[in-house]
C-alpha atoms as a PDB file:
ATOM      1  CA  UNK A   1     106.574  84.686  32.250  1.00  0.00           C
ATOM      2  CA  UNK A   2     107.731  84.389  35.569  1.00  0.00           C
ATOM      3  CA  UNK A   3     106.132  87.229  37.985  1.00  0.00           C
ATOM      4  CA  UNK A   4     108.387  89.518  39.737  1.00  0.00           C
ATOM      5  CA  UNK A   5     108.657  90.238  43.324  1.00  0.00           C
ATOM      6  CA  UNK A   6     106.809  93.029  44.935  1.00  0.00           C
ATOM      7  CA  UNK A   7     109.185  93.221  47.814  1.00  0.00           C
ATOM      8  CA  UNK A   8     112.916  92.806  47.801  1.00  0.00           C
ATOM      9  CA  UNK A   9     115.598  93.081  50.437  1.00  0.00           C
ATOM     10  CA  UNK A  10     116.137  96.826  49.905  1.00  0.00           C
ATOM     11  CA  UNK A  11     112.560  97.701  48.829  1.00  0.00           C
ATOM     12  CA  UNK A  12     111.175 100.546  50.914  1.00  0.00           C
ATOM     13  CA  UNK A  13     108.217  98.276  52.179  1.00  0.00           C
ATOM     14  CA  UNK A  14     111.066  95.734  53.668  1.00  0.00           C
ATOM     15  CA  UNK A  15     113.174  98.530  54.925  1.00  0.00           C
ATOM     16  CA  UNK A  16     110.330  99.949  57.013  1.00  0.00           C
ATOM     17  CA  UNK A  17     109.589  96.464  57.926  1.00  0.00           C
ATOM     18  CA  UNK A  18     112.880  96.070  59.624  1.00  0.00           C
ATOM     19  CA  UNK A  19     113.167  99.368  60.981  1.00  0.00           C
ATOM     20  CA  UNK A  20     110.136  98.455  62.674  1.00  0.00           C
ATOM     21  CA  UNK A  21     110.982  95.230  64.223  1.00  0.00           C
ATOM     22  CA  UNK A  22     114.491  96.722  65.314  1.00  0.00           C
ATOM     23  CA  UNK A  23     112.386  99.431  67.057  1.00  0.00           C
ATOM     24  CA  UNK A  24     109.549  96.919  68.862  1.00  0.00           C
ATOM     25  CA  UNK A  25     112.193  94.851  69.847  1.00  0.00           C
ATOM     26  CA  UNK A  26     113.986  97.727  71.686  1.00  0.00           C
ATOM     27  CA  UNK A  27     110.602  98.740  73.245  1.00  0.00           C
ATOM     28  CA  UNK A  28     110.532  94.732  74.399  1.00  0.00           C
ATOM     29  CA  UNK A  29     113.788  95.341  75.921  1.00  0.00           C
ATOM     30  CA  UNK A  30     112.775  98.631  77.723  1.00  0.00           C
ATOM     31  CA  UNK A  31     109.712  97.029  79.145  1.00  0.00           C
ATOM     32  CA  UNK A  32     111.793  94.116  80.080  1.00  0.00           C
ATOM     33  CA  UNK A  33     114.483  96.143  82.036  1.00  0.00           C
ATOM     34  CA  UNK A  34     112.040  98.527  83.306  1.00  0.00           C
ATOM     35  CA  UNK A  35     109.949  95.263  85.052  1.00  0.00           C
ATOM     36  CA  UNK A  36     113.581  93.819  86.346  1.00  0.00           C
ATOM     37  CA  UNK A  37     114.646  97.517  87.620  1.00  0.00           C
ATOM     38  CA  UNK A  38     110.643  97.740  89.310  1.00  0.00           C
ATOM     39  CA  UNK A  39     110.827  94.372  91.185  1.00  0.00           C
ATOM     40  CA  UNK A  40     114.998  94.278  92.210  1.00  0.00           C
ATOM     41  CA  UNK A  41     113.830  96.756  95.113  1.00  0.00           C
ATOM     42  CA  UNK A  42     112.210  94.170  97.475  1.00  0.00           C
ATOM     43  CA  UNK A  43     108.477  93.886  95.841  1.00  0.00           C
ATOM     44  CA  UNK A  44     109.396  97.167  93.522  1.00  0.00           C
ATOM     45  CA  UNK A  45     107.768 100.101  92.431  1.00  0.00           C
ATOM     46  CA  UNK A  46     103.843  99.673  93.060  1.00  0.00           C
ATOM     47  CA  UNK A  47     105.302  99.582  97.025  1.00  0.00           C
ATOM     48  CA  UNK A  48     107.462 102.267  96.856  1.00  0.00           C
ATOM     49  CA  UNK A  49     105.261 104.518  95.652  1.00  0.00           C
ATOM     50  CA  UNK A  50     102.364 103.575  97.651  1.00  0.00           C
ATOM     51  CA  UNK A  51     104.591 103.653 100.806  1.00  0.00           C
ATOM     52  CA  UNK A  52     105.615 107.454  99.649  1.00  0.00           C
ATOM     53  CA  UNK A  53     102.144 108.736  98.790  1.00  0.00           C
ATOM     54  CA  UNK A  54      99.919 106.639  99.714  1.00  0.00           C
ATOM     55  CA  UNK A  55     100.294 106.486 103.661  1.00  0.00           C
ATOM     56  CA  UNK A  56     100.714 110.289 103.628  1.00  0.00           C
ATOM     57  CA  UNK A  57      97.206 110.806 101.556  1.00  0.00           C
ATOM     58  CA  UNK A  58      95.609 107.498 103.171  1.00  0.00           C
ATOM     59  CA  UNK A  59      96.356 109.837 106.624  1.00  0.00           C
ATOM     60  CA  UNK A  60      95.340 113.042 105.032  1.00  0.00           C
ATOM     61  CA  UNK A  61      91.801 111.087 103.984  1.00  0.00           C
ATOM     62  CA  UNK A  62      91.111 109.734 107.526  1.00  0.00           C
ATOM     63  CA  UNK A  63      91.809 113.339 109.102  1.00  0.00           C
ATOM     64  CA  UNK A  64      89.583 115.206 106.808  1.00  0.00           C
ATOM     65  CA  UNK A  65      86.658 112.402 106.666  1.00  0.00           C
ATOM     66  CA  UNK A  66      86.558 113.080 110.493  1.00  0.00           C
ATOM     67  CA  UNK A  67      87.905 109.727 111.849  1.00  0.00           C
ATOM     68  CA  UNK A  68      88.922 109.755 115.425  1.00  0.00           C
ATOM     69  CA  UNK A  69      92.779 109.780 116.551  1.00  0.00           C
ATOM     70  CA  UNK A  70      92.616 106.926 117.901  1.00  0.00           C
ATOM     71  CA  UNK A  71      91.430 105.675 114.467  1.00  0.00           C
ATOM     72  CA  UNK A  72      94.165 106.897 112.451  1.00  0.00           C
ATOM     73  CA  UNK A  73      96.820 105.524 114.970  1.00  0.00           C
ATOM     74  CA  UNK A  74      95.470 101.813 115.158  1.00  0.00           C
ATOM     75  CA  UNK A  75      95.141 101.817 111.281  1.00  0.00           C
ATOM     76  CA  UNK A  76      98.795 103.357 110.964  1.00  0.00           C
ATOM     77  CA  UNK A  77     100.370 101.056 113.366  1.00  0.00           C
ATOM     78  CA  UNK A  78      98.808  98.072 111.492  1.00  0.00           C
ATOM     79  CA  UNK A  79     100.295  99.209 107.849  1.00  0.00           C
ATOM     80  CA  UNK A  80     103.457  99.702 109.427  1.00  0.00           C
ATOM     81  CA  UNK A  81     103.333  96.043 111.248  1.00  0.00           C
ATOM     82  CA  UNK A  82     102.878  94.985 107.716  1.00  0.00           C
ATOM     83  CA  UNK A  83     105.381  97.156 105.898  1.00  0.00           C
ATOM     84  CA  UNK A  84     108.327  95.670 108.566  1.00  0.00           C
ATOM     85  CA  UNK A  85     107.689  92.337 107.524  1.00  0.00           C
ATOM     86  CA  UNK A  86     108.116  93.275 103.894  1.00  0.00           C
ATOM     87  CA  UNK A  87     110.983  94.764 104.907  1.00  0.00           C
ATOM     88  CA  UNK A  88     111.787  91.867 105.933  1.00  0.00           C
ATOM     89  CA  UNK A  89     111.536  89.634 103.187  1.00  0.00           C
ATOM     90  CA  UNK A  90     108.477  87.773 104.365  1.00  0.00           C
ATOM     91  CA  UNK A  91     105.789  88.629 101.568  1.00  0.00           C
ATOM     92  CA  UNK A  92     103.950  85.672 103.087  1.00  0.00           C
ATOM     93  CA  UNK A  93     103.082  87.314 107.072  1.00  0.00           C
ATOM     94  CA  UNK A  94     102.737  90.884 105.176  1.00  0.00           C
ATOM     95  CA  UNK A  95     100.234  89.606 103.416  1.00  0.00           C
ATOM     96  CA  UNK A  96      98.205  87.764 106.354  1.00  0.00           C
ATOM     97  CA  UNK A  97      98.477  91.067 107.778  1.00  0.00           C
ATOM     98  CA  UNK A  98      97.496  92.788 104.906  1.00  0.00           C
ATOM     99  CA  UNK A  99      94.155  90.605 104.494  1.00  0.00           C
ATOM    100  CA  UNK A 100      92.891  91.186 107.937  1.00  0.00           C
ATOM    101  CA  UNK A 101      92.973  95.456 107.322  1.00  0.00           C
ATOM    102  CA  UNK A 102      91.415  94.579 103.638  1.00  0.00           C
ATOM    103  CA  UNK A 103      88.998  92.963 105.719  1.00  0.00           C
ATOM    104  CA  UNK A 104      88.234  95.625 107.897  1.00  0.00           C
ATOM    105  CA  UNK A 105      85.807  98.184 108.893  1.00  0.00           C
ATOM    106  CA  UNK A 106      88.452 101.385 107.752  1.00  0.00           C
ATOM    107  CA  UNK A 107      88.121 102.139 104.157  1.00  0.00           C
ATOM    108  CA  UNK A 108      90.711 104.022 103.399  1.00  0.00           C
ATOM    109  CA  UNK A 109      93.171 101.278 105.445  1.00  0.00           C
ATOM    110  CA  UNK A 110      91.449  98.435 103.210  1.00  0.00           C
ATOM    111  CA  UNK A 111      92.303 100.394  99.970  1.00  0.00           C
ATOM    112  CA  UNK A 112      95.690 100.808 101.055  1.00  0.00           C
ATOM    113  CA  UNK A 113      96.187  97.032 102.222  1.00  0.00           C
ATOM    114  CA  UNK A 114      94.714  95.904  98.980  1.00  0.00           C
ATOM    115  CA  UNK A 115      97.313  98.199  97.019  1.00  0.00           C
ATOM    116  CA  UNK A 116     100.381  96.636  98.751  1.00  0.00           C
ATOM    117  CA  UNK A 117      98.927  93.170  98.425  1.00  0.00           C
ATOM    118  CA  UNK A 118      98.587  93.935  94.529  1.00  0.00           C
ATOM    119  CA  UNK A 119     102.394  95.010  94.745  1.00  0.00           C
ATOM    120  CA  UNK A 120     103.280  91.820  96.696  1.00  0.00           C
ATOM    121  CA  UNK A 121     100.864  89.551  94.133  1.00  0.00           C
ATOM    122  CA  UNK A 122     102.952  91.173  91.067  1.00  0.00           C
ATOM    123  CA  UNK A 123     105.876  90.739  92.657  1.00  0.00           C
ATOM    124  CA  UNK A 124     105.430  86.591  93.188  1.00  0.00           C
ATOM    125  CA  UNK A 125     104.291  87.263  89.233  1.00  0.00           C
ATOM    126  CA  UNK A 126     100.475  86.523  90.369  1.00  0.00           C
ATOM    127  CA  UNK A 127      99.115  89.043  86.873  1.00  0.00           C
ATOM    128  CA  UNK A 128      95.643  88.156  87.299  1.00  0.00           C
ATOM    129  CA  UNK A 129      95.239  88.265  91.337  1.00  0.00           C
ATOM    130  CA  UNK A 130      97.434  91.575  91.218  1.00  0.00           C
ATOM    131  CA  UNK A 131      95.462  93.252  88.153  1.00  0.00           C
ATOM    132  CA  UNK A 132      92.008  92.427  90.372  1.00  0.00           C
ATOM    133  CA  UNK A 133      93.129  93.488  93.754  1.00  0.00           C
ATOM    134  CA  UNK A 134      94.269  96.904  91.389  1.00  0.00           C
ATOM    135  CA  UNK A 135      90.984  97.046  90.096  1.00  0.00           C
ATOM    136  CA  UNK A 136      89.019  97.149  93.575  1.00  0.00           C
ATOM    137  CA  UNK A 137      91.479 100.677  94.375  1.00  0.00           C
ATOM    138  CA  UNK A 138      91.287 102.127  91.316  1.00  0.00           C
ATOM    139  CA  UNK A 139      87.343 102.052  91.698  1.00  0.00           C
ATOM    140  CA  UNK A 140      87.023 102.921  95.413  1.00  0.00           C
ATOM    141  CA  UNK A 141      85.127 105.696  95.012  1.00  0.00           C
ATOM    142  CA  UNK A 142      85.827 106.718  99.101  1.00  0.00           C
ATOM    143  CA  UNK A 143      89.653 106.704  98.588  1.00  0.00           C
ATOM    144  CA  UNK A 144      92.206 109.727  97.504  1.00  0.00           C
ATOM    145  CA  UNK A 145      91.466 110.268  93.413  1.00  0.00           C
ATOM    146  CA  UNK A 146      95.636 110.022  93.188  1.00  0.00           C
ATOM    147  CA  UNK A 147      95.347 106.659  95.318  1.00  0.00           C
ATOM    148  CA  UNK A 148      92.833 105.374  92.328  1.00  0.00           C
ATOM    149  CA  UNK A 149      94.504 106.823  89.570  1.00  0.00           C
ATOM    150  CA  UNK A 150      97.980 104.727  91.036  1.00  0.00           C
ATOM    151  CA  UNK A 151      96.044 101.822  91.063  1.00  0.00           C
ATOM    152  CA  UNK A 152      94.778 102.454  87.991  1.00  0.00           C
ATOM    153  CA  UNK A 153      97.999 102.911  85.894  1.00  0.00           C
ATOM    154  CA  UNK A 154      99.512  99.922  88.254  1.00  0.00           C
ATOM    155  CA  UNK A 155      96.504  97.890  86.797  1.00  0.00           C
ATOM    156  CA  UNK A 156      96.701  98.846  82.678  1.00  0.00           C
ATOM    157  CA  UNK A 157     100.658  97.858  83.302  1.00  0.00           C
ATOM    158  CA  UNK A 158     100.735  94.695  85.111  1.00  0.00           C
ATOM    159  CA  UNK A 159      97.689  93.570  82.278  1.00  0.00           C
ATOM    160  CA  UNK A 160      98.899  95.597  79.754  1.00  0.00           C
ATOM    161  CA  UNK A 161      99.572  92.382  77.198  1.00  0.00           C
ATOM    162  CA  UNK A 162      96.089  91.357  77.569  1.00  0.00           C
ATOM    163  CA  UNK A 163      94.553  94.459  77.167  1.00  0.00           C
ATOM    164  CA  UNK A 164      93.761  95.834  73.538  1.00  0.00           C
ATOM    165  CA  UNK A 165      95.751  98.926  72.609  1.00  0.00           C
ATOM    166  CA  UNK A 166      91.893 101.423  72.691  1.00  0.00           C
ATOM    167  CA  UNK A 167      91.300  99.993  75.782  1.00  0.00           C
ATOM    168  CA  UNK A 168      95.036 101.301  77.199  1.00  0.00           C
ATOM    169  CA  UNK A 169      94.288 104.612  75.460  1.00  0.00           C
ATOM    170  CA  UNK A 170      90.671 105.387  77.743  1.00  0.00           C
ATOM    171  CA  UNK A 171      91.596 104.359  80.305  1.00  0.00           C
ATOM    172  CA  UNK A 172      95.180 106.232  81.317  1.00  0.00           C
ATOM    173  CA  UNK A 173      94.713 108.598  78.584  1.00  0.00           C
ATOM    174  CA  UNK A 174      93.311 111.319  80.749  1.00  0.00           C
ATOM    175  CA  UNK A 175      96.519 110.642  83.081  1.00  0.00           C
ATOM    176  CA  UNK A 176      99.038 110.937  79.949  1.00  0.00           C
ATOM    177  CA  UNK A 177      98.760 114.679  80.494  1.00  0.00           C
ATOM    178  CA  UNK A 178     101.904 117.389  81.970  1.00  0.00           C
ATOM    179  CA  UNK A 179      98.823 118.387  84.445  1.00  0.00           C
ATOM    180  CA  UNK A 180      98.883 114.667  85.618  1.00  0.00           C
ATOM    181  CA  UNK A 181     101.566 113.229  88.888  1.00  0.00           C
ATOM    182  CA  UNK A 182     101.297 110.145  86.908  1.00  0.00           C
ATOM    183  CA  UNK A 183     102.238 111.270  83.479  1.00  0.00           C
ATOM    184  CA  UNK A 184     105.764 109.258  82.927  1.00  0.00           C
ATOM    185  CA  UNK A 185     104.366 106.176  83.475  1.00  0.00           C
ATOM    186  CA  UNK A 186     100.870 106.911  81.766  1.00  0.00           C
ATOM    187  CA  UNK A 187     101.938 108.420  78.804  1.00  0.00           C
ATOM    188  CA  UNK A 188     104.576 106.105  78.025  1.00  0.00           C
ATOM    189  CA  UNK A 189     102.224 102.967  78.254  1.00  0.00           C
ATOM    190  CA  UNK A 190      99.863 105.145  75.836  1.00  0.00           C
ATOM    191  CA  UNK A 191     102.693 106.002  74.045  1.00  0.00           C
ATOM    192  CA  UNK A 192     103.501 101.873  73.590  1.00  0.00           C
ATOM    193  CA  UNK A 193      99.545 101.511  72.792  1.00  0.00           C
ATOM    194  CA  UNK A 194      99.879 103.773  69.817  1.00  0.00           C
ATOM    195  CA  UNK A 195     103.022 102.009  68.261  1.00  0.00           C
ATOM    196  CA  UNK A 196     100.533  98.569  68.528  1.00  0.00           C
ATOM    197  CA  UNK A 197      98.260 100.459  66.665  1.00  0.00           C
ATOM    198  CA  UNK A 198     100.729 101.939  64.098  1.00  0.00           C
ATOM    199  CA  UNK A 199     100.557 105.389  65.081  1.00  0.00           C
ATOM    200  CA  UNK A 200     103.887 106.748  65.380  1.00  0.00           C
ATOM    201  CA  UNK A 201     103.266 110.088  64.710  1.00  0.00           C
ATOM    202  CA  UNK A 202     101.027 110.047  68.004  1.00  0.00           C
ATOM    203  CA  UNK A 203     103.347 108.379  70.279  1.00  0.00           C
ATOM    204  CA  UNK A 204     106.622 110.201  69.093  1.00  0.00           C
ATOM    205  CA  UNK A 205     105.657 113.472  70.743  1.00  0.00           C
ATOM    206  CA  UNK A 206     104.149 111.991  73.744  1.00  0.00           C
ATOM    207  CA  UNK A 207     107.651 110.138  73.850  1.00  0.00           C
ATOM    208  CA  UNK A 208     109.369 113.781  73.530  1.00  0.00           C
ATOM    209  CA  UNK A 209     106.968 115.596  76.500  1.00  0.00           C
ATOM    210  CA  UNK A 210     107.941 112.967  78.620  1.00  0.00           C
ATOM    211  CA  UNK A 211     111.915 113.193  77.999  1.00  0.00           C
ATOM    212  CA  UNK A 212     111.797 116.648  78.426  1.00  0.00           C
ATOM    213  CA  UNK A 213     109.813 116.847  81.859  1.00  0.00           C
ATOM    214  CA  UNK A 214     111.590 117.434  84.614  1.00  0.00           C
ATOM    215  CA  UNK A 215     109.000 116.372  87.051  1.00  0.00           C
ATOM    216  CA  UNK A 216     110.054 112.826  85.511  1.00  0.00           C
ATOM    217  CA  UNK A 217     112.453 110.367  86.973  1.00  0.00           C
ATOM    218  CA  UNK A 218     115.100 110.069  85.308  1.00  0.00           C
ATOM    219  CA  UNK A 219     115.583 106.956  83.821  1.00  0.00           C
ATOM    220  CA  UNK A 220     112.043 107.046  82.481  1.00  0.00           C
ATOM    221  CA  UNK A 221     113.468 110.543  80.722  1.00  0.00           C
ATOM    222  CA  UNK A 222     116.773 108.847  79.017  1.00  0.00           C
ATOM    223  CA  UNK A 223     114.742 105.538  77.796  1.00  0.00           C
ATOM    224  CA  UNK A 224     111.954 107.965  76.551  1.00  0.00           C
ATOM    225  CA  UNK A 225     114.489 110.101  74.904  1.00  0.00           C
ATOM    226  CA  UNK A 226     115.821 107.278  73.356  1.00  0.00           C
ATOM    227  CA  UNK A 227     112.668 105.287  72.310  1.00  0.00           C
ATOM    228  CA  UNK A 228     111.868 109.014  70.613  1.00  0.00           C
ATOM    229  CA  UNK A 229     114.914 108.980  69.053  1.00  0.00           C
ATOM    230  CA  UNK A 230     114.475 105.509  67.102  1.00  0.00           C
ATOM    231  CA  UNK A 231     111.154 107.549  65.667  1.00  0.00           C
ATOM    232  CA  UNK A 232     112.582 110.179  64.436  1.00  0.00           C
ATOM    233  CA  UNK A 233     112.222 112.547  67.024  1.00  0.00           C
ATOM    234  CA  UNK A 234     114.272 114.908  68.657  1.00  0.00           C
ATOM    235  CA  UNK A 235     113.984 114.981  72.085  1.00  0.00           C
ATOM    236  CA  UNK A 236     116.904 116.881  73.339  1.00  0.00           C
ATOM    237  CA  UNK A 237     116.989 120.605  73.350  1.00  0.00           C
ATOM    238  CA  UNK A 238     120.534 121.615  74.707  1.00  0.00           C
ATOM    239  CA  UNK A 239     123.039 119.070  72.940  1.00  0.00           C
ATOM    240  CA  UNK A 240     125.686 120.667  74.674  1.00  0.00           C
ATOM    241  CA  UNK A 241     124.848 120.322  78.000  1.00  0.00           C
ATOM    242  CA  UNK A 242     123.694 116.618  77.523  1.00  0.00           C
ATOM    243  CA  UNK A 243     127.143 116.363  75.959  1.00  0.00           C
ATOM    244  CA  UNK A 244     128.659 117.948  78.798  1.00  0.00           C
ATOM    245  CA  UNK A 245     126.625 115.789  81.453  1.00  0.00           C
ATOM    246  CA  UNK A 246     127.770 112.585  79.464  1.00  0.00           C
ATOM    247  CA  UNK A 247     131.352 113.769  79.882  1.00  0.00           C
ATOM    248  CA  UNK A 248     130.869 114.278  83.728  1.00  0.00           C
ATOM    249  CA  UNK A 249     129.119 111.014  83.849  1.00  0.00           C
ATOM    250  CA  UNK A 250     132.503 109.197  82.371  1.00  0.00           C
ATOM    251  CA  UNK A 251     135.185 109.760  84.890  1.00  0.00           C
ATOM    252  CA  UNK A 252     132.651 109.091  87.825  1.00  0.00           C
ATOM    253  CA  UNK A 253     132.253 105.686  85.958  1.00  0.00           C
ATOM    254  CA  UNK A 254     135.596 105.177  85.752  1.00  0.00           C
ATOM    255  CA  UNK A 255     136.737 106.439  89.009  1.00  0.00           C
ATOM    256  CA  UNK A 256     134.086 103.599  90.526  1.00  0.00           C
ATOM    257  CA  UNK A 257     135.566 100.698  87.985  1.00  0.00           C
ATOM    258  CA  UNK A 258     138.681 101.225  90.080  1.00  0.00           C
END
């Protein structure tokens, strides 16, 4: 007697099958646009953000570890030097620059330096030089904790292919928290560690806290809402007034098509 199939086409173990590739690949394709949106911006986001914070708290650390003035200035001027020629599209003198301050005698300038040459490595898509030069902030023990903990989610997402889905979970997991400045980005790269491991019902309402936090950018909110949505989960408390919002959002579109 012939034996009969387990599985067939509308078996529930094939339908959860395909509703799972549909969902990985549209986590593939958020990844994916999220890299190209990071990197369109000159070297992209690890330079924006260390630009933003960083040189505020690497300023804040030199002033209250009691370095001279004249200390502070010189070190400035010389981030700055290299910043213009990024801003210049020449990755290539940034980065000479970049390596003499790494090389220097400031430590809060080298950790600095060594965070925008990590940005400039992932830009030229150098992974493994980028992921180590990460590596040396995010364990700089004399640097700004939210300088490290950057590096540190900068690190888990330029190696996050490489990296087994545990391993993503201890190390940002303390950072996937409301509490955290870093909790968009964290939490959704745990939240992507989870799905590897099959765990849905963990990374669905970590998908959801994220949508619905204000303190998150934007775009990070609507893909999360989304990505929570293809789980099951409902991350949107007012339909009206994201109903209302996607009206506004129309006529501006179409106003701009004109």
């Amino acid at each position: 007697m012939a034996s009969t199939p387990t599985d067939t086409p509308s078996s529930p173990n094939n339908r959860k099958s395909a509703s799972d590739d549909v969902f990985m690949r549209e986590v593939d394709e958020a990844v994916r646009q999220d890299e190209v949106a990071n990197f369109a911006k000159k070297f992209g986001l690890p330079i924006g953000i260390a630009v933003a914070l960083g040189l505020a708290a690497f300023g804040g650390w030199l002033v209250l570890s009691g370095q001279q003035e004249s200390k502070l200035e010189e070190s400035s001027e010389q981030l700055i030097t290299a910043l213009d020629e990024l801003e210049a599209n020449n990755p290539d003198a940034a980065n000479e620059k970049l390596a003499a301050i790494a090389a220097g005698d400031s430590e809060g300038a080298a950790g600095m330096a060594r965070l925008l040459q990590a940005g400039i490595a992932l830009g030229q898509n150098k992974t493994e030089e980028a992921v180590g030069l990460y590596g040396q902030v995010a364990n700089d023990s004399a640097l700004p904790q939210e300088i490290r903990d950057l590096a540190k989610v900068r690190m888990v997402a330029a190696n996050f292919d490489n990296m087994e889905p545990q391993a993503v979970i201890d190390q940002l997991g303390p950072l996937a928290t409301a509490e955290s400045p870093w909790f968009g980005s964290a939490g959704e790269l745990v939240a992507f560690a989870y799905l590897a491991q099959d765990k849905p019902d963990q990374a669905g309402p970590l998908l959801v806290a994220i949508a619905k936090d204000e303190n998150v950018p934007e775009s990070l909110r609507s893909r999360t809402r989304q990505l929570a949505g293809l789980l099951g989960n409902d991350a949107i408390d007012d339909v009206d007034a994201m109903m209302e919002e996607l009206g506004a959002a129309e006529p501006q579109q179409a106003g701009g098509a004109q």
